[in-house]
Protein backbone atom coordinates (compact mmCIF):
# COMPACT_ATOMS: atom_id res chain seq x y z
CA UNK A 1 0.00 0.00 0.00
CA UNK A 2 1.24 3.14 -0.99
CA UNK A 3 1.42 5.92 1.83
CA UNK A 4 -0.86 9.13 1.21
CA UNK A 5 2.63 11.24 1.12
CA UNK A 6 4.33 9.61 -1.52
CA UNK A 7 0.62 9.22 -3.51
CA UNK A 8 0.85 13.19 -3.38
CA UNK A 9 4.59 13.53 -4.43
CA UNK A 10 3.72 11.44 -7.49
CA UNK A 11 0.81 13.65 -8.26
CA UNK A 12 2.96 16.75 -7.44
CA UNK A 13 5.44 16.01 -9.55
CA UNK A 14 3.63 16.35 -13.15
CA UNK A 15 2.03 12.80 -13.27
CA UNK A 16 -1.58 13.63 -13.17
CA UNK A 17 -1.05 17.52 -13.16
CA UNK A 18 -1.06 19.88 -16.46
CA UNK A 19 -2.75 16.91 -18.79
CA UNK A 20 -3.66 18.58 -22.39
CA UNK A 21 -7.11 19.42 -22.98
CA UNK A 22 -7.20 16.52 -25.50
CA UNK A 23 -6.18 13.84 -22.80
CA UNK A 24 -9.16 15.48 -20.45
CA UNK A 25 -11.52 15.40 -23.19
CA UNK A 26 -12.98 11.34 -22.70
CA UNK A 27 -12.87 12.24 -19.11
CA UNK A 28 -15.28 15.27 -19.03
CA UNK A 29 -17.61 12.97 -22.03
CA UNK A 30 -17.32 9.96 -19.60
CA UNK A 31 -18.29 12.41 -16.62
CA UNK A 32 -21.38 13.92 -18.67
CA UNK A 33 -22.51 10.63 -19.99
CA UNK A 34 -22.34 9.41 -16.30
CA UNK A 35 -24.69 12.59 -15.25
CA UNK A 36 -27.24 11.72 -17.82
CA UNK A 37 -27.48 8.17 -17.15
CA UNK A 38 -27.64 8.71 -13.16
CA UNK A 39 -30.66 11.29 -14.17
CA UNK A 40 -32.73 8.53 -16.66
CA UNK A 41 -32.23 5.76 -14.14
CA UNK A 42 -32.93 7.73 -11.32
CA UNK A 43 -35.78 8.83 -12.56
CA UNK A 44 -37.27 5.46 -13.33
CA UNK A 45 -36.82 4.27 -10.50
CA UNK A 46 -38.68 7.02 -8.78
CA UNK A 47 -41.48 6.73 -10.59
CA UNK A 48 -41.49 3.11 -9.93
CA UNK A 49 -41.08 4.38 -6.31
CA UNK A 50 -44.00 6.75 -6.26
CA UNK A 51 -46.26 4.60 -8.72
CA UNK A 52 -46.26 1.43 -6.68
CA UNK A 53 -44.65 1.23 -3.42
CA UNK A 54 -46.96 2.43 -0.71
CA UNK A 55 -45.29 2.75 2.75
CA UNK A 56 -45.86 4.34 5.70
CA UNK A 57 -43.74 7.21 6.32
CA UNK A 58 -41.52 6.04 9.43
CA UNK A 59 -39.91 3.36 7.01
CA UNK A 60 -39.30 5.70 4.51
CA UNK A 61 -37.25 7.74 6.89
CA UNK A 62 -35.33 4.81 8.47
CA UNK A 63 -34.75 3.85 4.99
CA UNK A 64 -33.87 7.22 3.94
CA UNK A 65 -31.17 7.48 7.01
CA UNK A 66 -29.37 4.03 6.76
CA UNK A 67 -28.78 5.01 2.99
CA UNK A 68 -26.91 8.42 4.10
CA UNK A 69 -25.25 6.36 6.72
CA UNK A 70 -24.27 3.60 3.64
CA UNK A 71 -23.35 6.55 1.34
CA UNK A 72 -20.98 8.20 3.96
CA UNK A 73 -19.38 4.55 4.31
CA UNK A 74 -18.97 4.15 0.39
CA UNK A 75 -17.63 7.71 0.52
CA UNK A 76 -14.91 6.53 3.49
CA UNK A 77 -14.21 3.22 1.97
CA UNK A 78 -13.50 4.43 -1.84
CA UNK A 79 -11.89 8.07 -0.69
CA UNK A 80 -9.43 5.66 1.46
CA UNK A 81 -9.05 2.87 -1.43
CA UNK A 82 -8.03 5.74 -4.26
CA UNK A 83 -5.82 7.47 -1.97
CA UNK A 84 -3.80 4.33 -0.58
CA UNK A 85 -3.93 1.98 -4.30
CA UNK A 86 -2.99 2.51 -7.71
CA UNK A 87 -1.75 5.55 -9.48
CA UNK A 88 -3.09 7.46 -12.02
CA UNK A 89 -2.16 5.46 -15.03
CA UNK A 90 -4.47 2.08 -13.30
CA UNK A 91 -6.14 0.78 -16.40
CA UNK A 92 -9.70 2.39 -16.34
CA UNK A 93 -9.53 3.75 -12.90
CA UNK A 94 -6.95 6.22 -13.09
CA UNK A 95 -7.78 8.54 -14.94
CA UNK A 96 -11.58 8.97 -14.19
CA UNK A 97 -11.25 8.14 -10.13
CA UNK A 98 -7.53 8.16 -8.99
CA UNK A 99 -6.39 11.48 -10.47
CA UNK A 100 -9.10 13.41 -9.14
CA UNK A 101 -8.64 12.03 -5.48
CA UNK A 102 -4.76 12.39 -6.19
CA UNK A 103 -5.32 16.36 -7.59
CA UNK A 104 -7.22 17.10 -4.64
CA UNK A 105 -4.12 16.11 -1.96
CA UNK A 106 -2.01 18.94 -4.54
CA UNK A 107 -4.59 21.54 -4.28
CA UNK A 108 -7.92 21.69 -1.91
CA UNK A 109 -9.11 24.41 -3.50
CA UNK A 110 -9.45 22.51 -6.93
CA UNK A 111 -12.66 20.93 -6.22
CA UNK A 112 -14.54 24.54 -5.64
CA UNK A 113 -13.59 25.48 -9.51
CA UNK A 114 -15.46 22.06 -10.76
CA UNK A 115 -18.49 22.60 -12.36
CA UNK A 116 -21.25 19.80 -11.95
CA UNK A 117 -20.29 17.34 -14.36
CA UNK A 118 -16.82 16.95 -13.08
CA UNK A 119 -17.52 17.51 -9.54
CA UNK A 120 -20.20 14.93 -9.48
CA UNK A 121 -19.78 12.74 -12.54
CA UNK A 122 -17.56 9.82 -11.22
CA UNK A 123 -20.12 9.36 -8.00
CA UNK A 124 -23.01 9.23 -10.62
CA UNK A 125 -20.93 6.55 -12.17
CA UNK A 126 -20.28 4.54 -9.01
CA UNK A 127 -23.84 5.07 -8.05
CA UNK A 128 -25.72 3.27 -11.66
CA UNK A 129 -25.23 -0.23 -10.87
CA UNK A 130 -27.25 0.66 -7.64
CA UNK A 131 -29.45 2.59 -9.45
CA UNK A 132 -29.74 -0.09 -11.81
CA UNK A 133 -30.63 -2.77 -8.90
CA UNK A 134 -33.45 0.08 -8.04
CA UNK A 135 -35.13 0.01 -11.07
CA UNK A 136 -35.19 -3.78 -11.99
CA UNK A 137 -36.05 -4.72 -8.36
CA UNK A 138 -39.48 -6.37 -8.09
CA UNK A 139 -42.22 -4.61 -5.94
CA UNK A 140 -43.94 -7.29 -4.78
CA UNK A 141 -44.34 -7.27 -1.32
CA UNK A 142 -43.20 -4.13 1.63
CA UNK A 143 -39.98 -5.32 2.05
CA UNK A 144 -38.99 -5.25 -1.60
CA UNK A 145 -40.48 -1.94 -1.23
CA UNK A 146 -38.32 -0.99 1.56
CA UNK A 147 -35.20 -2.51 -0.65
CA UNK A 148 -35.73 -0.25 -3.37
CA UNK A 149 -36.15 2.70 -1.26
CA UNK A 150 -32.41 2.23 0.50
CA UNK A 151 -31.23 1.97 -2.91
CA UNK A 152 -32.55 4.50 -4.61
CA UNK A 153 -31.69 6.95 -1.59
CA UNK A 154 -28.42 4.95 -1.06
CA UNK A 155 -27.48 6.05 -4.74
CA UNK A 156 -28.95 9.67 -4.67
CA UNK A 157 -26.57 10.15 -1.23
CA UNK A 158 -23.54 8.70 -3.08
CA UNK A 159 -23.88 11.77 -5.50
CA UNK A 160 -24.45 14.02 -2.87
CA UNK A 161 -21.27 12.88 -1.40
CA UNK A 162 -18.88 14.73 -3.76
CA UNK A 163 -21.05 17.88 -3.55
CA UNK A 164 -20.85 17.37 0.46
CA UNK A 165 -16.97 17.61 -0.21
CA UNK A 166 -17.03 20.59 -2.28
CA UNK A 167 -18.90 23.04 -0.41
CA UNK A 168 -16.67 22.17 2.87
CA UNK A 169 -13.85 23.26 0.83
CA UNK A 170 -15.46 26.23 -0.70
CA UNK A 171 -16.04 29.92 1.24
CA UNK A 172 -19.10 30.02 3.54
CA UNK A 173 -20.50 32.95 1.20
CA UNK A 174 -20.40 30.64 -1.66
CA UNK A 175 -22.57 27.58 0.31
CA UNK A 176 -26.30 27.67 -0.14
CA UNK A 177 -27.78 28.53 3.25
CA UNK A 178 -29.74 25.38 3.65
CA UNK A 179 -26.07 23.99 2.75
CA UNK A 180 -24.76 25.73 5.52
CA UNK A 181 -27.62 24.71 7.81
CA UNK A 182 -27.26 21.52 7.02
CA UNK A 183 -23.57 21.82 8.17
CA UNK A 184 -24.48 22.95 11.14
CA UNK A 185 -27.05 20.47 12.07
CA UNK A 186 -24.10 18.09 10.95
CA UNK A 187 -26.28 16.55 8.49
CA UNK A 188 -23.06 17.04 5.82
CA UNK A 189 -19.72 17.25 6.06
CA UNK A 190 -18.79 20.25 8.03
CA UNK A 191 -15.43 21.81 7.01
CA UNK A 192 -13.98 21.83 10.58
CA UNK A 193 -14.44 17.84 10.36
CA UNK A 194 -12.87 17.39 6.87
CA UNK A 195 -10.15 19.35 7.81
CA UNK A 196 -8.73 16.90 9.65
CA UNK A 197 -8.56 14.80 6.34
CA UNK A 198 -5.88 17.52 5.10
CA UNK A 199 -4.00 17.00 8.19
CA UNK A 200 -0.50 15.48 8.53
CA UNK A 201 0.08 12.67 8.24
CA UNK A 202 -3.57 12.78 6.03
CA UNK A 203 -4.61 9.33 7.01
CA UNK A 204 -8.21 9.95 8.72
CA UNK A 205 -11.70 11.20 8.01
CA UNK A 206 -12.07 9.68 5.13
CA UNK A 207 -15.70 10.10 4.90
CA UNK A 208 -17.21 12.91 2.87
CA UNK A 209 -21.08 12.69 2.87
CA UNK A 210 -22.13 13.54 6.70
CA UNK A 211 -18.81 12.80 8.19
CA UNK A 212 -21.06 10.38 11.29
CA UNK A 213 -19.11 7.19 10.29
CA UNK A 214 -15.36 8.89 10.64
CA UNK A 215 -14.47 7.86 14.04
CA UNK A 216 -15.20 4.14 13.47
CA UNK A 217 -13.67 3.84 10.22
CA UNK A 218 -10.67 5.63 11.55
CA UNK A 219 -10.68 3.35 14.17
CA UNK A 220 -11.17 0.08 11.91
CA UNK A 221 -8.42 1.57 9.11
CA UNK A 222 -5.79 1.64 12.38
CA UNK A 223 -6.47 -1.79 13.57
CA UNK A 224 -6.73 -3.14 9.89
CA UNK A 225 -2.94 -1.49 9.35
């Protein structure tokens, strides 16, 4: 496993930083093509949602709440994989998930220039298997019901994750207020707690969707080394 240090020196020194246009140009299609497909699918499986699942409100909320808990988990689990494996130039994953995770150790502030499609685009990529599993599951009974819910919220909090990360980077005046509300209710990632990410020796709070699940993956990431 590669240390987060020497991930960054790599990066640093011109691996993954100053790529042409041309060599970003499949990248930012891949990214848009990921947006539009997360929008189709989640849509479908909305109205799926809507048109046939009838449950009472409580579950929909418990459902709603383990899938932000599951999306802050994916969000710890992948930040820490892309940060500690591979390099940029991993067949199919460099480019379009290492580099950005790798860019973001070089400058902090990069992710607040991103517009949506490259802020967001490689979660809604990550997310359309689950979004796929959310439109194809059957509906035949309340518990399927309950199933599809967690996934379609699971993959709508996965690409909330990334936009979680950017506005705890980005100035307060440039944060929606219900944004900033949110980060005070510590329903997102607040900036204080994410700070601790860019942190010597940058090996902790991983987690970039609410931030709840930082301490125990910390704790399970020490053990595990």
């Amino acid at each position: 496993m590669t240390t987060k240090a020497a991930a960054t020196t790599s990066h640093a020194g011109g691996d993954a930083s100053g790529e042409s246009p041309h060599a970003a140009t499949p990248r930012r299609l891949i990214d848009t093509a990921a947006v539009a497909a997360f929008a189709l699918l989640a849509a479908a499986g909305g109205y799926r949602f809507i048109a046939h699942v009838d449950l009472p409100g409580p579950l929909v909320l418990a459902a709603a709440l383990a899938a932000w808990v599951a999306a802050d988990l994916f969000s710890g689990l992948v930040h820490w994989a892309f940060d500690s494996f591979g390099s940029i130039r991993t067949p199919i994953l460099g480019r379009q998930f290492i580099q950005p995770f790798r860019e973001h150790h070089v400058d902090e502030r990069a992710i607040t220039r991103h517009g949506f499609a490259e802020t967001n685009g490689a979660s809604c990529l990550a997310a359309l298997p689950v979004l796929g599993a959310a439109a194809l599951v059957p509906l035949s009974s309340p518990a399927l019901g309950v199933a599809q819910a967690f996934l379609l919220l699971s993959a709508l909090g996965v690409l909330a994750t990334n936009q979680c990360h950017k506005w705890a980077h980005s100035d307060p005046d440039r944060v929606p207020r219900l944004a900033r509300l949110a980060q005070r209710l510590r329903l997102v990632l607040r900036p204080e707690e994410h700070r601790r990410h860019h942190m010597r020796p940058f090996d902790t709070h991983y987690c970039t969707a609410s931030g709840w699940l930082n301490a125990p993956l910390n704790a399970f990431l020490k053990a595990w080394r």
